[in-house]
Protein backbone atom coordinates (compact mmCIF):
# COMPACT_ATOMS: atom_id res chain seq x y z
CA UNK A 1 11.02 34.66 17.13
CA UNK A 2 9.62 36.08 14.10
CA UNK A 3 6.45 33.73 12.34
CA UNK A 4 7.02 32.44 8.78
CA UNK A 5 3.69 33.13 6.81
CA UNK A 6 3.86 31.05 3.66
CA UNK A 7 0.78 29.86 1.16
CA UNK A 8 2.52 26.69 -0.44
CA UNK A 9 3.77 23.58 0.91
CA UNK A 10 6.82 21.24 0.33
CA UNK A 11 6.23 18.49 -2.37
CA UNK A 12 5.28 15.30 -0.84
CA UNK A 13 2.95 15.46 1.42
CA UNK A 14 -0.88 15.15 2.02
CA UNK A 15 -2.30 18.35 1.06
CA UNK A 16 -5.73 17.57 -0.17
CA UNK A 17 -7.98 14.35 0.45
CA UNK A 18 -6.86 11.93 -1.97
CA UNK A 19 -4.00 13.32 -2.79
CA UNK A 20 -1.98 10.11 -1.87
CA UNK A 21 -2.89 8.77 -5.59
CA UNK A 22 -0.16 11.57 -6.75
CA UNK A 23 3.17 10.23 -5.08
CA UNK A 24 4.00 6.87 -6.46
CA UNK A 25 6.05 5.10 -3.46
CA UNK A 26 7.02 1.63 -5.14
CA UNK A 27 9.45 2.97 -6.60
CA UNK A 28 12.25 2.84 -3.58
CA UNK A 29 10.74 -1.07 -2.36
CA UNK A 30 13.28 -3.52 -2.23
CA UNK A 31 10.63 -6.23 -1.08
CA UNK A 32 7.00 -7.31 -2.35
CA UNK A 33 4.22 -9.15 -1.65
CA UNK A 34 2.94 -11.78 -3.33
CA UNK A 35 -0.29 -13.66 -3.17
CA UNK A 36 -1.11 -17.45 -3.80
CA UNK A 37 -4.86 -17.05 -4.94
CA UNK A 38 -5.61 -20.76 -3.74
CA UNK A 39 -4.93 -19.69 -0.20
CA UNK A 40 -6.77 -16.47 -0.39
CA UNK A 41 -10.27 -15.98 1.00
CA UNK A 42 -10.95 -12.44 0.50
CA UNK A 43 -11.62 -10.82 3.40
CA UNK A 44 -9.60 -7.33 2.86
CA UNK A 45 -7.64 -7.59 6.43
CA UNK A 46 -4.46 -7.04 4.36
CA UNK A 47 -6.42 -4.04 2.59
CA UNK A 48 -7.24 -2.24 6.02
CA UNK A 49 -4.02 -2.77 7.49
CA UNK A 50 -2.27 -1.43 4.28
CA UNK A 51 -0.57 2.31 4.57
CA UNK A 52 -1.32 3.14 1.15
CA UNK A 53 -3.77 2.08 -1.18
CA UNK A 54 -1.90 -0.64 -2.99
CA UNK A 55 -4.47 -3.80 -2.49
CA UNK A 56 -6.61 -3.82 -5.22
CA UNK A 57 -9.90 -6.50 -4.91
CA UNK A 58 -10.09 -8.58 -7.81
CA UNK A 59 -13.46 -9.39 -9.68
CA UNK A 60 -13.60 -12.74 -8.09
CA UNK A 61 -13.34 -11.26 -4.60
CA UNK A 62 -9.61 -12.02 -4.12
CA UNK A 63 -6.93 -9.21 -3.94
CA UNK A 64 -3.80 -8.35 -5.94
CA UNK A 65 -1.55 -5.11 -5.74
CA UNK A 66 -0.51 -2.22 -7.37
CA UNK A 67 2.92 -2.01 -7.09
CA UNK A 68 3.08 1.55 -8.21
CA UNK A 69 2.25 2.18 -4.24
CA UNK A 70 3.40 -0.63 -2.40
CA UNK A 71 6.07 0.06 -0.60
CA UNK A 72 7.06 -3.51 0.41
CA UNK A 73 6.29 -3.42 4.06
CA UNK A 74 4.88 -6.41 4.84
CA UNK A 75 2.15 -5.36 6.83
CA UNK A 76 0.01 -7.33 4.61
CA UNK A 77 1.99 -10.76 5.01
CA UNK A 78 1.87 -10.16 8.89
CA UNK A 79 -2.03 -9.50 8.67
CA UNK A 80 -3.04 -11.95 6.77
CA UNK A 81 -5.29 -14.99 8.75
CA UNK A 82 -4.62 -17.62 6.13
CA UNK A 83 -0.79 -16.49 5.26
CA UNK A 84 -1.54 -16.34 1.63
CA UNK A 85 0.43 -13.46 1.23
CA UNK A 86 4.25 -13.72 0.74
CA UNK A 87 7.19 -11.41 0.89
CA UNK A 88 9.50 -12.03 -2.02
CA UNK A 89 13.00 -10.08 -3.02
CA UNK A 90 12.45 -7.13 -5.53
């Protein structure tokens, strides 16, 4: 079987550190979460737990997203200690 030698790659993927930032994947969610800021304590578990960077801290310590990347999971909802974080219908 012969080898396919080629020098760019398919649109999409992770080429390059960082390069997540360039494929906007909120765009296809049917779902998203949303926070209730009195129940919120800050303490980022949603943010390590999320697959793409779509928790953004707020200045007073609490989160929000950026629905540009969220994709709706609800990986954040599940994670969450103090269930401040809902899943609503797009």
């Amino acid at each position: 079987m012969a080898s396919v030698k080629t020098t760019t790659l398919p649109g999409g993927i992770i080429n390059r550190p960082g390069s997540t930032i360039d494929y906007k994947t909120g765009t296809w969610r049917v779902k998203r979460p949303v926070v209730n800021l009195d129940k919120c304590i800050g303490c980022l578990i949603c943010w390590i737990y999320c697959p793409e960077p779509a928790i953004i801290k707020r200045d007073d310590g609490k989160i929000d997203f950026d629905y540009d990347y969220c994709k709706g999971c609800g990986i954040c909802s599940l994670e969450c200690p103090t269930k401040a974080i809902r899943i609503v219908e797009e």
